[in-house]
N, C-alpha and C. Protein backbone atom coordinates (compact mmCIF):
# COMPACT_ATOMS: atom_id res chain seq x y z
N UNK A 1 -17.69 10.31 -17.67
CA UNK A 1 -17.32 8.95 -17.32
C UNK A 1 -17.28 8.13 -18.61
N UNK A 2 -16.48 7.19 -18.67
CA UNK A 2 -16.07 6.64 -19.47
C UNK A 2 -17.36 5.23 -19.64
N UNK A 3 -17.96 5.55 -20.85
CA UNK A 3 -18.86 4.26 -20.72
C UNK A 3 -18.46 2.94 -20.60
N UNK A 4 -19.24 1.71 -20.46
CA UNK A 4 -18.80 0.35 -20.03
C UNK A 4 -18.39 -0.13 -21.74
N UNK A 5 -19.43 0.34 -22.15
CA UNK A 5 -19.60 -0.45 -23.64
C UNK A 5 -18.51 0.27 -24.20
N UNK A 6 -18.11 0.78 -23.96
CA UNK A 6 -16.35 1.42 -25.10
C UNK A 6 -15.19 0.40 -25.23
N UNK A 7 -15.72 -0.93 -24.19
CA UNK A 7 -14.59 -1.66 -24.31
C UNK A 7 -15.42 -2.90 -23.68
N UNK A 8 -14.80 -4.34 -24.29
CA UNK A 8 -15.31 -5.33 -23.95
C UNK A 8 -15.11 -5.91 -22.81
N UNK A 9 -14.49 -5.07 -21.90
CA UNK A 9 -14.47 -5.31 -20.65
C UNK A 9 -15.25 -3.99 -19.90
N UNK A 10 -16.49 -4.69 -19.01
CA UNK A 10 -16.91 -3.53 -18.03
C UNK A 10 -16.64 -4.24 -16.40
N UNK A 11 -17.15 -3.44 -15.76
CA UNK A 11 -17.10 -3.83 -14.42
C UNK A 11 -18.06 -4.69 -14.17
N UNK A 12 -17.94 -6.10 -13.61
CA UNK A 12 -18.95 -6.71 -13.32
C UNK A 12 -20.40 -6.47 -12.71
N UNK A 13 -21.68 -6.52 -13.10
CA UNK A 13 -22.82 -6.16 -12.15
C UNK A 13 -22.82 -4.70 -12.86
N UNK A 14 -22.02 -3.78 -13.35
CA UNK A 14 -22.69 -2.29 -13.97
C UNK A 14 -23.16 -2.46 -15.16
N UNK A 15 -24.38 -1.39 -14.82
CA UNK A 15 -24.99 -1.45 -15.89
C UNK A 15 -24.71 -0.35 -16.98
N UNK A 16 -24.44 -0.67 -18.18
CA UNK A 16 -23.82 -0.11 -19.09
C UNK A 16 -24.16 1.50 -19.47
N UNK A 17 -22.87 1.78 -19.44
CA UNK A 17 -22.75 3.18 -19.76
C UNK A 17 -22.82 3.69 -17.91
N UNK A 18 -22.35 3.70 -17.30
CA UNK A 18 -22.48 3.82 -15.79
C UNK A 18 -20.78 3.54 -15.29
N UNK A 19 -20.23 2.59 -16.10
CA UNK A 19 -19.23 2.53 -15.22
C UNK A 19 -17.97 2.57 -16.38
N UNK A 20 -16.58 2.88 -16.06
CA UNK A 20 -15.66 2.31 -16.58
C UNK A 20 -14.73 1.17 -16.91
N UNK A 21 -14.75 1.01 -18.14
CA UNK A 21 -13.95 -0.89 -17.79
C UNK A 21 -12.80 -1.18 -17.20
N UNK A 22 -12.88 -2.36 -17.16
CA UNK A 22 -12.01 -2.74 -15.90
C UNK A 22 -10.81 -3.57 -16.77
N UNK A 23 -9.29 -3.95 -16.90
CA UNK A 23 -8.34 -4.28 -17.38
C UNK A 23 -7.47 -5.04 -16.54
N UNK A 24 -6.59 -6.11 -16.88
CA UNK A 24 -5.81 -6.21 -16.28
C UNK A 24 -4.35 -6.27 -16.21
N UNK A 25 -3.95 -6.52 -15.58
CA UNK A 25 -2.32 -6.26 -15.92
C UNK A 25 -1.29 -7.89 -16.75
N UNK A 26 -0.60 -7.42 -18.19
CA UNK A 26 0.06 -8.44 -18.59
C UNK A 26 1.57 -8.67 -17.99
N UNK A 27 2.00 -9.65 -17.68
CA UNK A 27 3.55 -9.80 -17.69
C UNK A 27 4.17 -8.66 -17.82
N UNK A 28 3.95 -8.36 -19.02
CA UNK A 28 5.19 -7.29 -18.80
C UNK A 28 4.38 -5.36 -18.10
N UNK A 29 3.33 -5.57 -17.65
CA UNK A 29 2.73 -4.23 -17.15
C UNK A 29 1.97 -3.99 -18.04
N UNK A 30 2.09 -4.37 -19.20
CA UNK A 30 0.60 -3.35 -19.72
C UNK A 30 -0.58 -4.29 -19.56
N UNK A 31 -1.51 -2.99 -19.44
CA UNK A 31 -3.07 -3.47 -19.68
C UNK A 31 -3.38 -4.47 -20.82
N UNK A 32 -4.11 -5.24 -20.09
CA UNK A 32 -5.15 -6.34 -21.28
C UNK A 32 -6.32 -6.64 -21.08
N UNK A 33 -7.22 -6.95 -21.97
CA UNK A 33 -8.10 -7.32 -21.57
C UNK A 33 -8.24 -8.92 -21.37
N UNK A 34 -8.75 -9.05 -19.96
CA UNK A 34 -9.22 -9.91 -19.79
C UNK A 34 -9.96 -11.42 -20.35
N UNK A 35 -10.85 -10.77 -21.07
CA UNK A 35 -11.53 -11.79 -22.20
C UNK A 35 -10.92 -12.07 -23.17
N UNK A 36 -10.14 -11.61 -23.74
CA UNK A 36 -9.33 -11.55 -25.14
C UNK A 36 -7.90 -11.88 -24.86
N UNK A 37 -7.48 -11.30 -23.53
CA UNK A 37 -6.08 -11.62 -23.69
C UNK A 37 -5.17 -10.74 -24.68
N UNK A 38 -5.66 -9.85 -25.16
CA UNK A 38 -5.18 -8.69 -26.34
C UNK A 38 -5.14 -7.10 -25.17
N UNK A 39 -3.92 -6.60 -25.96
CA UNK A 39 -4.17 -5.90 -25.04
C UNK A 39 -4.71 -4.43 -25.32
N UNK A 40 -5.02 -3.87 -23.94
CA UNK A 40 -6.33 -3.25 -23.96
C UNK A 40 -6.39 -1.78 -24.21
N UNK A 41 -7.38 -1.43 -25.25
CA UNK A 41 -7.93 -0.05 -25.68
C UNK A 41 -9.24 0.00 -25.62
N UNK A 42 -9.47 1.21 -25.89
CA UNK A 42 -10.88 2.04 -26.11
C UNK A 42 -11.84 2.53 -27.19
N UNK A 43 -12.46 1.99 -27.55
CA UNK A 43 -12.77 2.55 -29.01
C UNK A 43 -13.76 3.32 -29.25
N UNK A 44 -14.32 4.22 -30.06
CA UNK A 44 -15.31 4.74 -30.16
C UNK A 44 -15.52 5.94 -29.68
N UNK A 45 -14.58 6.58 -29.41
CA UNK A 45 -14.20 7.89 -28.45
C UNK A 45 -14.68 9.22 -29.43
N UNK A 46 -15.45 9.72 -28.96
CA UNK A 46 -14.82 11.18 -29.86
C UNK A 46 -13.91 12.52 -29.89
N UNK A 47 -12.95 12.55 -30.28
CA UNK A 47 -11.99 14.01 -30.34
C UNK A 47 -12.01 15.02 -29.87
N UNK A 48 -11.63 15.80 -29.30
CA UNK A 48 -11.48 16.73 -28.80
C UNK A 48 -11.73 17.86 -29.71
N UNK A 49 -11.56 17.60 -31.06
CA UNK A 49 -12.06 19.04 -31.80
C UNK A 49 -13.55 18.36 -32.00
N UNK A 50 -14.30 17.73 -31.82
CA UNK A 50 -16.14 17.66 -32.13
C UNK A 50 -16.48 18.56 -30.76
N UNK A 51 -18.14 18.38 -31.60
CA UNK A 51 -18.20 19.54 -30.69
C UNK A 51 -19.31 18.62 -29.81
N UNK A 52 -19.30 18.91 -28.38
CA UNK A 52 -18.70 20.13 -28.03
C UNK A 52 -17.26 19.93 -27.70
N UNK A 53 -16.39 20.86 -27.93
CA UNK A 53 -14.74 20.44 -27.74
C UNK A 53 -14.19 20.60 -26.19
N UNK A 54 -13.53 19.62 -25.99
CA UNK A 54 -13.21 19.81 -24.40
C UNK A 54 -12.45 18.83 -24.36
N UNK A 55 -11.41 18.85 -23.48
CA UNK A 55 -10.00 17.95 -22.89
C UNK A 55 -10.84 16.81 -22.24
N UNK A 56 -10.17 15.53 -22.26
CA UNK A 56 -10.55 14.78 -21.88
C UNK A 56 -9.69 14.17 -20.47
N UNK A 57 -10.07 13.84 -19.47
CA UNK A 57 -9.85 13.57 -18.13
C UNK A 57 -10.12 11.61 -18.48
N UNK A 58 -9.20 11.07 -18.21
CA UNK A 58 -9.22 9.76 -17.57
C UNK A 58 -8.48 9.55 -16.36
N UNK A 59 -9.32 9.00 -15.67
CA UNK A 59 -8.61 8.54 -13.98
C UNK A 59 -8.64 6.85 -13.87
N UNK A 60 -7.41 6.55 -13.25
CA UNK A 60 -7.31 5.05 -13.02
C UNK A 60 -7.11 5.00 -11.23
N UNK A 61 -7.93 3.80 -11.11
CA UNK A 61 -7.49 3.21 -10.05
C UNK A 61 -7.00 1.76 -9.88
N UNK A 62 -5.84 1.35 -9.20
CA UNK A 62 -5.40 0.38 -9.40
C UNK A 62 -5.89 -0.61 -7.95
N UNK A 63 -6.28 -1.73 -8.14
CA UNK A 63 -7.08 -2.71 -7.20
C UNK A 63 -6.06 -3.99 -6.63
N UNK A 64 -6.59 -4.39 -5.48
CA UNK A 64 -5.26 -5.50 -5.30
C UNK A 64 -5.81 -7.11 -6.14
N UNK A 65 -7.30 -6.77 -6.20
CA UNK A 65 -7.22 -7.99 -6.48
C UNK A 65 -7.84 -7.94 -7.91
N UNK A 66 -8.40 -8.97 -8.48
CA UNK A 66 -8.66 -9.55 -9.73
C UNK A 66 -9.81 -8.74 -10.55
N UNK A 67 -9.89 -8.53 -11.40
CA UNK A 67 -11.86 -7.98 -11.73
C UNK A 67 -11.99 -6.78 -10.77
N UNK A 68 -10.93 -5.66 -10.65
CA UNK A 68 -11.59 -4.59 -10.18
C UNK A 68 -11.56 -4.69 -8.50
N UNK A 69 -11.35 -5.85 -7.81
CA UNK A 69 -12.32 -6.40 -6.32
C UNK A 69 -10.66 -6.25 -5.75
N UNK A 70 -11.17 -5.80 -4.16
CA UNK A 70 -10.27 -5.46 -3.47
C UNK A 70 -9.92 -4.26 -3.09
N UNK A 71 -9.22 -3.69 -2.11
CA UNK A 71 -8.92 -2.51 -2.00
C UNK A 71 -8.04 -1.44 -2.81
N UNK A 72 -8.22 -0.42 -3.29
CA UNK A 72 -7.64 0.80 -3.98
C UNK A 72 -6.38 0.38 -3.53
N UNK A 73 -5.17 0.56 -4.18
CA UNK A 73 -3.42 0.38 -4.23
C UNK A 73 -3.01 1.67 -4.49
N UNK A 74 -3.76 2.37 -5.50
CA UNK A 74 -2.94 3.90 -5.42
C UNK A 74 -4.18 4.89 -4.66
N UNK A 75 -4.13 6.29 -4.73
CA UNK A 75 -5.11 7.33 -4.16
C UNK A 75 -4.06 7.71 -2.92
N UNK A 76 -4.68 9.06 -2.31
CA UNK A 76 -4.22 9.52 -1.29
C UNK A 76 -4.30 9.15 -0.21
N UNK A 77 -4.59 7.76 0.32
CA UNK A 77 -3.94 6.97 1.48
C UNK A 77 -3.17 6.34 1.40
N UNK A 78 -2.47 6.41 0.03
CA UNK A 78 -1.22 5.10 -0.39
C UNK A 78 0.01 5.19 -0.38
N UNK A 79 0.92 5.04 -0.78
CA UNK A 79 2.21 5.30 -0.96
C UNK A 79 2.42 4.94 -2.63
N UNK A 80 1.48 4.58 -3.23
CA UNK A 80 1.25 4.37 -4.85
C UNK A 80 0.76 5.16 -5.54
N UNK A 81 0.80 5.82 -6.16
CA UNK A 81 0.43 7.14 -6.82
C UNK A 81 1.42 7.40 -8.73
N UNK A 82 0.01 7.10 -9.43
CA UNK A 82 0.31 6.95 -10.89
C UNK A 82 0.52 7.91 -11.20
N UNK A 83 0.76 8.65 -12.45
CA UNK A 83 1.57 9.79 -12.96
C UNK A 83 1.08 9.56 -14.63
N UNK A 84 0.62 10.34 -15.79
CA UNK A 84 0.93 10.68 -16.62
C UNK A 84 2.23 10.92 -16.94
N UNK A 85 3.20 10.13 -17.78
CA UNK A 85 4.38 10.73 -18.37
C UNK A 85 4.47 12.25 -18.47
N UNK A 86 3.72 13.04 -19.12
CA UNK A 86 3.70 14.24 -19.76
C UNK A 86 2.93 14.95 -17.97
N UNK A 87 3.17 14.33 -17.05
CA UNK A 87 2.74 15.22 -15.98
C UNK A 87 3.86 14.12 -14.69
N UNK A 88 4.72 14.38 -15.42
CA UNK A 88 5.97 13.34 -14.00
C UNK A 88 6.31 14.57 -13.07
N UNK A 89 6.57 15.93 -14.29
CA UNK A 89 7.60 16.55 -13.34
C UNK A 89 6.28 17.70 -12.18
N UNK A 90 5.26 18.61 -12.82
CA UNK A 90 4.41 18.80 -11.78
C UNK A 90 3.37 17.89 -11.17
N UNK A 91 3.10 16.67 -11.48
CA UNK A 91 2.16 16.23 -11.02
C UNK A 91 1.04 16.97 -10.55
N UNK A 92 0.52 17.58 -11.57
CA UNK A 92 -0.52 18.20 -10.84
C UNK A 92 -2.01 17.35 -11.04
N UNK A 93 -1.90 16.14 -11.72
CA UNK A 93 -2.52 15.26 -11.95
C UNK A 93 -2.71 13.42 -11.46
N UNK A 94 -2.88 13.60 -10.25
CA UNK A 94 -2.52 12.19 -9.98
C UNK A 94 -3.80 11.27 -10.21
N UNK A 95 -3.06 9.89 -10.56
CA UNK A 95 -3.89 8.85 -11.06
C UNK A 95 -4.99 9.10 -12.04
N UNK A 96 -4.57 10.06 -13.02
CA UNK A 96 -5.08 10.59 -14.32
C UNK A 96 -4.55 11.38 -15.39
N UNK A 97 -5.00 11.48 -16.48
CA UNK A 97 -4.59 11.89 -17.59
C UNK A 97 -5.07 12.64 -18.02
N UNK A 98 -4.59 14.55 -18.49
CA UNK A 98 -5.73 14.83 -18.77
C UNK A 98 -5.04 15.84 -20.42
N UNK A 99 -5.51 15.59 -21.14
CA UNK A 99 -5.04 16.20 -22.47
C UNK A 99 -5.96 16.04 -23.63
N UNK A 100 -5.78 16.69 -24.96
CA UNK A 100 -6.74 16.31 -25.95
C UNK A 100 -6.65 15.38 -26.44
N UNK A 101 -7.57 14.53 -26.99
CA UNK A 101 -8.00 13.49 -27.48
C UNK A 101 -8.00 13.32 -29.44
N UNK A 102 -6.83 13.21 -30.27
CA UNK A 102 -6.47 13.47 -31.13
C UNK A 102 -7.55 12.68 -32.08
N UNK A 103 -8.00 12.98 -33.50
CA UNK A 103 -8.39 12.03 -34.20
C UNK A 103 -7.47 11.11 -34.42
N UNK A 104 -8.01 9.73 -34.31
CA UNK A 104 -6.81 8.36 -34.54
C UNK A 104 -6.06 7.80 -33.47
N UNK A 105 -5.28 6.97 -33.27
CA UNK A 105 -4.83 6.75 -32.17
C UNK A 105 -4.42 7.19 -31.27
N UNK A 106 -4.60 7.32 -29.75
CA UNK A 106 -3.86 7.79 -28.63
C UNK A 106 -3.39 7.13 -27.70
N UNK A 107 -2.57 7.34 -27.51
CA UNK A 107 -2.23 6.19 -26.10
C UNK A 107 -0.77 7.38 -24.51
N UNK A 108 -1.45 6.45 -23.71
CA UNK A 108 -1.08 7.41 -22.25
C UNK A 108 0.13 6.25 -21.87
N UNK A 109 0.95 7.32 -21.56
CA UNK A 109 2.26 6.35 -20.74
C UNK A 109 2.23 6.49 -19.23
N UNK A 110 2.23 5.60 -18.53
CA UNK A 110 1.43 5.92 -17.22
C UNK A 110 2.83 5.43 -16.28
N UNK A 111 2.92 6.35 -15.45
CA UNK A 111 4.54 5.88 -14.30
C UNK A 111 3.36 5.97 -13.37
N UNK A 112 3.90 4.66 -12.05
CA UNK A 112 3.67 4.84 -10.70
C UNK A 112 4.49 5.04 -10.23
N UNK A 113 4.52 5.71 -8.89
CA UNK A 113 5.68 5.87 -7.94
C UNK A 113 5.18 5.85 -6.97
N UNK A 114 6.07 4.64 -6.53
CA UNK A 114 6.33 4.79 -4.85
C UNK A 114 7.20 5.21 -3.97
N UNK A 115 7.26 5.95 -3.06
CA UNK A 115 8.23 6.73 -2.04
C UNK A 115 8.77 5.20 -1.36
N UNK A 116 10.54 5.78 -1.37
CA UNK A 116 11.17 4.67 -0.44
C UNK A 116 11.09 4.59 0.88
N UNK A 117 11.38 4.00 1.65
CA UNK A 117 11.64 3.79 3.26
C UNK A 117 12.44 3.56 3.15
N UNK A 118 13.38 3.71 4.86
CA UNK A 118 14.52 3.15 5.04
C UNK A 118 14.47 2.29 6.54
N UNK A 119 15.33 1.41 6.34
CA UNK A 119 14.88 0.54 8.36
C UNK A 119 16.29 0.65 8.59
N UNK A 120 16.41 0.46 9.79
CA UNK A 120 17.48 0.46 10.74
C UNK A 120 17.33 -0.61 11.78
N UNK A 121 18.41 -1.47 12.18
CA UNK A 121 18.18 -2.17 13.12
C UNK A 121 19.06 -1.98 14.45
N UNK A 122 18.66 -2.26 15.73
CA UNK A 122 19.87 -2.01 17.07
C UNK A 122 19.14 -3.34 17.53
N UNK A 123 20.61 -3.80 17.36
CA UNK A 123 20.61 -5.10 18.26
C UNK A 123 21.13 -5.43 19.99
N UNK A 124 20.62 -6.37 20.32
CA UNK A 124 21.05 -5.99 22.33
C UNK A 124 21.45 -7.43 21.89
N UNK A 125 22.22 -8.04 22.92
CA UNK A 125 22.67 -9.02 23.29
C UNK A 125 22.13 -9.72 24.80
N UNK A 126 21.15 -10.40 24.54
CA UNK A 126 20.54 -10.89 25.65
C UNK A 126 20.67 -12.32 26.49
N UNK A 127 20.37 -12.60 27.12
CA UNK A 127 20.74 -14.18 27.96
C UNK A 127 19.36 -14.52 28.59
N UNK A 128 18.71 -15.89 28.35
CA UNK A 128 17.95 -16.38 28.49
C UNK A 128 17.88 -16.58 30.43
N UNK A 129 17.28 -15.66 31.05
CA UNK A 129 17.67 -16.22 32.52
C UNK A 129 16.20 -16.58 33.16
N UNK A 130 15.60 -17.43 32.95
CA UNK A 130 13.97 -17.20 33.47
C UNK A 130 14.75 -18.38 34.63
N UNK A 131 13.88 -18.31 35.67
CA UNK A 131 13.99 -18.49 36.87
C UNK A 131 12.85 -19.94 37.01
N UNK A 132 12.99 -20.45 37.79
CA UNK A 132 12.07 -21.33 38.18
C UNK A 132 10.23 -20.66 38.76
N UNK A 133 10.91 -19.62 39.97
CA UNK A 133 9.55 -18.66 39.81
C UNK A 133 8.76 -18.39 38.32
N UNK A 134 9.37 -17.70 37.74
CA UNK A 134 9.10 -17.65 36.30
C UNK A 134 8.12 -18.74 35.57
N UNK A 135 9.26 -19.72 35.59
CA UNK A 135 7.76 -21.10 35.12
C UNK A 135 6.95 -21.15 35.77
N UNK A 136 6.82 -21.02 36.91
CA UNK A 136 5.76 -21.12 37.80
C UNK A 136 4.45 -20.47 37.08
N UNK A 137 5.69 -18.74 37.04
CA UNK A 137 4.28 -17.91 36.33
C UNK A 137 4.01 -17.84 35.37
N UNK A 138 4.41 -18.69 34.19
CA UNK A 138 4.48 -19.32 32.73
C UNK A 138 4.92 -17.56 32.21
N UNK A 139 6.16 -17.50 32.48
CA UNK A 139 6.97 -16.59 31.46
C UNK A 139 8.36 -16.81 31.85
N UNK A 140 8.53 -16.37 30.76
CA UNK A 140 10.16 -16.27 29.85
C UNK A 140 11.06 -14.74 30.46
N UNK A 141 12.03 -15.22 30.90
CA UNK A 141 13.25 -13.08 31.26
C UNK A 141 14.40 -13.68 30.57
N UNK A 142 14.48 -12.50 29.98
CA UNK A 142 15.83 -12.16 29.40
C UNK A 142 16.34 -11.13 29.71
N UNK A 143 17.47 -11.38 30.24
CA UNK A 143 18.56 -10.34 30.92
C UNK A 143 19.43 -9.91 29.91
N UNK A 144 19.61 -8.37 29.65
CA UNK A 144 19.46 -7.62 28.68
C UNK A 144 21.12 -6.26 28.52
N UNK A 145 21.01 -6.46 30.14
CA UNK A 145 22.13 -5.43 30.70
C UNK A 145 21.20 -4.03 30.94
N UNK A 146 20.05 -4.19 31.00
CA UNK A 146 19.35 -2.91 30.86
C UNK A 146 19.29 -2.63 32.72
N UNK A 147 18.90 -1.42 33.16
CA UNK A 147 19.46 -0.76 33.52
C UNK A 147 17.78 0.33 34.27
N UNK A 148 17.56 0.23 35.68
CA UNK A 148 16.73 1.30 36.23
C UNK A 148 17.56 3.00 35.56
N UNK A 149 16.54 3.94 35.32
CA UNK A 149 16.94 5.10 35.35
C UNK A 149 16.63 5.74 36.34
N UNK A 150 17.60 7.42 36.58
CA UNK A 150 17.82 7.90 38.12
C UNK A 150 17.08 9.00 37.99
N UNK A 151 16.80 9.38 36.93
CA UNK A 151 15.42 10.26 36.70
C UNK A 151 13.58 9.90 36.92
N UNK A 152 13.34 8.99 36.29
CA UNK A 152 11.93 8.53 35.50
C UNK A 152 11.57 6.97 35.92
N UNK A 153 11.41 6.07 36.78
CA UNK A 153 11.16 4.74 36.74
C UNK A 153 11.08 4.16 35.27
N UNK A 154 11.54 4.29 34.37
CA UNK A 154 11.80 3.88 33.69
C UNK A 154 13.04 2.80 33.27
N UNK A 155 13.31 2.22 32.45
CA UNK A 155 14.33 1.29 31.98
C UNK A 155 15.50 1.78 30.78
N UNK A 156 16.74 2.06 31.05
CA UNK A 156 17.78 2.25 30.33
C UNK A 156 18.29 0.99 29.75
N UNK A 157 17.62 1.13 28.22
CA UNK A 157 18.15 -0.04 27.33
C UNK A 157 18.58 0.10 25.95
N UNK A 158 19.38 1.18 25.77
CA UNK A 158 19.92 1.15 25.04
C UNK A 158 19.42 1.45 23.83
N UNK A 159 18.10 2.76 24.05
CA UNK A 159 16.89 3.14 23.16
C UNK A 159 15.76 2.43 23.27
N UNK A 160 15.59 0.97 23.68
CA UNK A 160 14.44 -0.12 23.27
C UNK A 160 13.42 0.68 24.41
N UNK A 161 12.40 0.87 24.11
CA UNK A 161 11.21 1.27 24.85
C UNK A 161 9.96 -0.18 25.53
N UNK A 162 9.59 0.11 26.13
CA UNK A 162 8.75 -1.08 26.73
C UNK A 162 7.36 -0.61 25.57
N UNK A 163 6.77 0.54 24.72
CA UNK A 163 6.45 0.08 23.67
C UNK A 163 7.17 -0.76 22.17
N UNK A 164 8.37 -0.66 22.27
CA UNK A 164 8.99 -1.43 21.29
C UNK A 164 8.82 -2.95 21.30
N UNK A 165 8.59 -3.51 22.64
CA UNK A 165 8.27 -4.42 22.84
C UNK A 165 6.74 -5.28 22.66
N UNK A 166 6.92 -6.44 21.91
CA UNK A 166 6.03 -7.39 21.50
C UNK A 166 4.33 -7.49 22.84
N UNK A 167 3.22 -7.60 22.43
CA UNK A 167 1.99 -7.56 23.43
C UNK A 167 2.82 -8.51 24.22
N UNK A 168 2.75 -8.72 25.63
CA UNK A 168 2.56 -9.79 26.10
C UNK A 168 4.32 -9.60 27.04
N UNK A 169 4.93 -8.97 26.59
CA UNK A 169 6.01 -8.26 27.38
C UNK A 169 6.18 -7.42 27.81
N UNK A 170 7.30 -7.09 28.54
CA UNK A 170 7.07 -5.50 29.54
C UNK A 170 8.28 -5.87 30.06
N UNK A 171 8.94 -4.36 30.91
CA UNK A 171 10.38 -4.31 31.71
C UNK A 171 9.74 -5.08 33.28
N UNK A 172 10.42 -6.21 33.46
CA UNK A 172 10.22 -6.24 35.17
C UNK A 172 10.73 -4.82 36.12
N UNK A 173 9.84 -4.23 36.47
CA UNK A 173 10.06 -2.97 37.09
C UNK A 173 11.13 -2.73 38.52
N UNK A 174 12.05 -3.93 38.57
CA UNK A 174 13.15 -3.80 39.78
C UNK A 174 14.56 -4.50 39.33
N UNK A 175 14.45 -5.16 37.95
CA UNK A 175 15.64 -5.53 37.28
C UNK A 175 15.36 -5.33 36.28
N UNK A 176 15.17 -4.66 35.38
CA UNK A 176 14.66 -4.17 34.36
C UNK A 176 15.05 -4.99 32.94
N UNK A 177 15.24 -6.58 33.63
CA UNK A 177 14.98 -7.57 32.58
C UNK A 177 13.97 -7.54 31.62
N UNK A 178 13.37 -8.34 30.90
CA UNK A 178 12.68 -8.12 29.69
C UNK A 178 12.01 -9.67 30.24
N UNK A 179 10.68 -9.35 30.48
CA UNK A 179 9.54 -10.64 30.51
C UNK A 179 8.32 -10.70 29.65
N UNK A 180 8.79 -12.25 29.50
CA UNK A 180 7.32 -12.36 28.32
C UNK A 180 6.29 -13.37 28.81
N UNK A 181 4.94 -12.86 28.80
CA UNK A 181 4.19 -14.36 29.30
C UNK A 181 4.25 -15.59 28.29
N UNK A 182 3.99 -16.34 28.59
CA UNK A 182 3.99 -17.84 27.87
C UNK A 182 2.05 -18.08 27.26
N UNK A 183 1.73 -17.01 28.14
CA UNK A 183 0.32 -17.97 28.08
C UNK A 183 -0.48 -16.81 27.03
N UNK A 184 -1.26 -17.14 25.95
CA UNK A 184 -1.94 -16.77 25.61
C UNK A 184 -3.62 -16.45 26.08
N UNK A 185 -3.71 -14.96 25.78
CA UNK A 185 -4.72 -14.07 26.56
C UNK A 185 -5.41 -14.34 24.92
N UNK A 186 -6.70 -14.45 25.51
CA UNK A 186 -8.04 -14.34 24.84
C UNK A 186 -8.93 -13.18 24.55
């Protein structure tokens, strides 16, 4: 683990040599430190040829909020997931770096990637028809063109599912209009 004191930024509340420092992000993406406003390195490291000699492993995690605080943005519940340059194409290293540690300067080029989505929309063409009953029962129908099915009591609408639909709506089960209550449930 990367001590606190290697850099003038540690994690708030750790006690030194326990935790890794914490950085934040400048305008243009790179790391800075915080206090200084300069941006941010490590000093005091020793090489990979001292002994004892061994590759050095750094792992980042990226936070939503300020000082470290907030929930993890990359890791394996995310869709954010950092990369070593020199490990884009196997990734066999995520959200770390792991290589020798040269005498003299080093520095890591770090890609995130996020996987795209795609949305789709289907639109219905609906007509506001609530009924006087309706106010009565403080909700809203919209007549939809949808359609009982001859299989399943279900509603033919044109894909839309009665889970697609918002809490608080549902198919009226004999015109298979679309009703919403008015009244908020507690």
């Amino acid at each position: 683990m990367l001590p606190a004191e290697a850099s003038s930024v540690a994690v708030p509340g750790a006690a030194a040599g326990t935790s890794c420092p914490c950085f934040a992000f400048g305008e243009d993406g790179q790391p800075i430190d915080p206090k200084t406003g300069e941006r941010a390195s490590v000093h005091g490291l020793c090489p990979s040829s001292d002994t004892p000699t061994s590759d050095w492993k750094f792992t980042y995690t990226l936070y939503a909020g300020n000082e470290c605080t907030g929930a993890a943005i990359n890791g394996d519940d995310s869709n954010l997931t950092c990369y070593d340059s020199k490990d884009l194409l196997t990734q066999a290293n995520p959200n770390a770096s792991v290589e020798q540690l040269d005498v003299g300067n080093n520095a890591n080029k770090v890609i995130c990637l996020a996987n795209t989505s795609t949305k789709e929309w289907q639109f219905l063409s609906c007509a506001v028809a609530t009924t006087h009953k309706d106010e009565e029962q403080k909700q809203i129908r919209y007549e939809c063109g949808c359609a009982p099915s001859d299989h399943d009591h279900t509603c033919c609408c044109g894909g839309l599912t009665e889970q697609d639909l918002e809490d608080g709506c549902h198919f009226d089960e004999t015109t298979c209009d679309i009703v919403c209550s008015t009244v908020c449930e507690n």
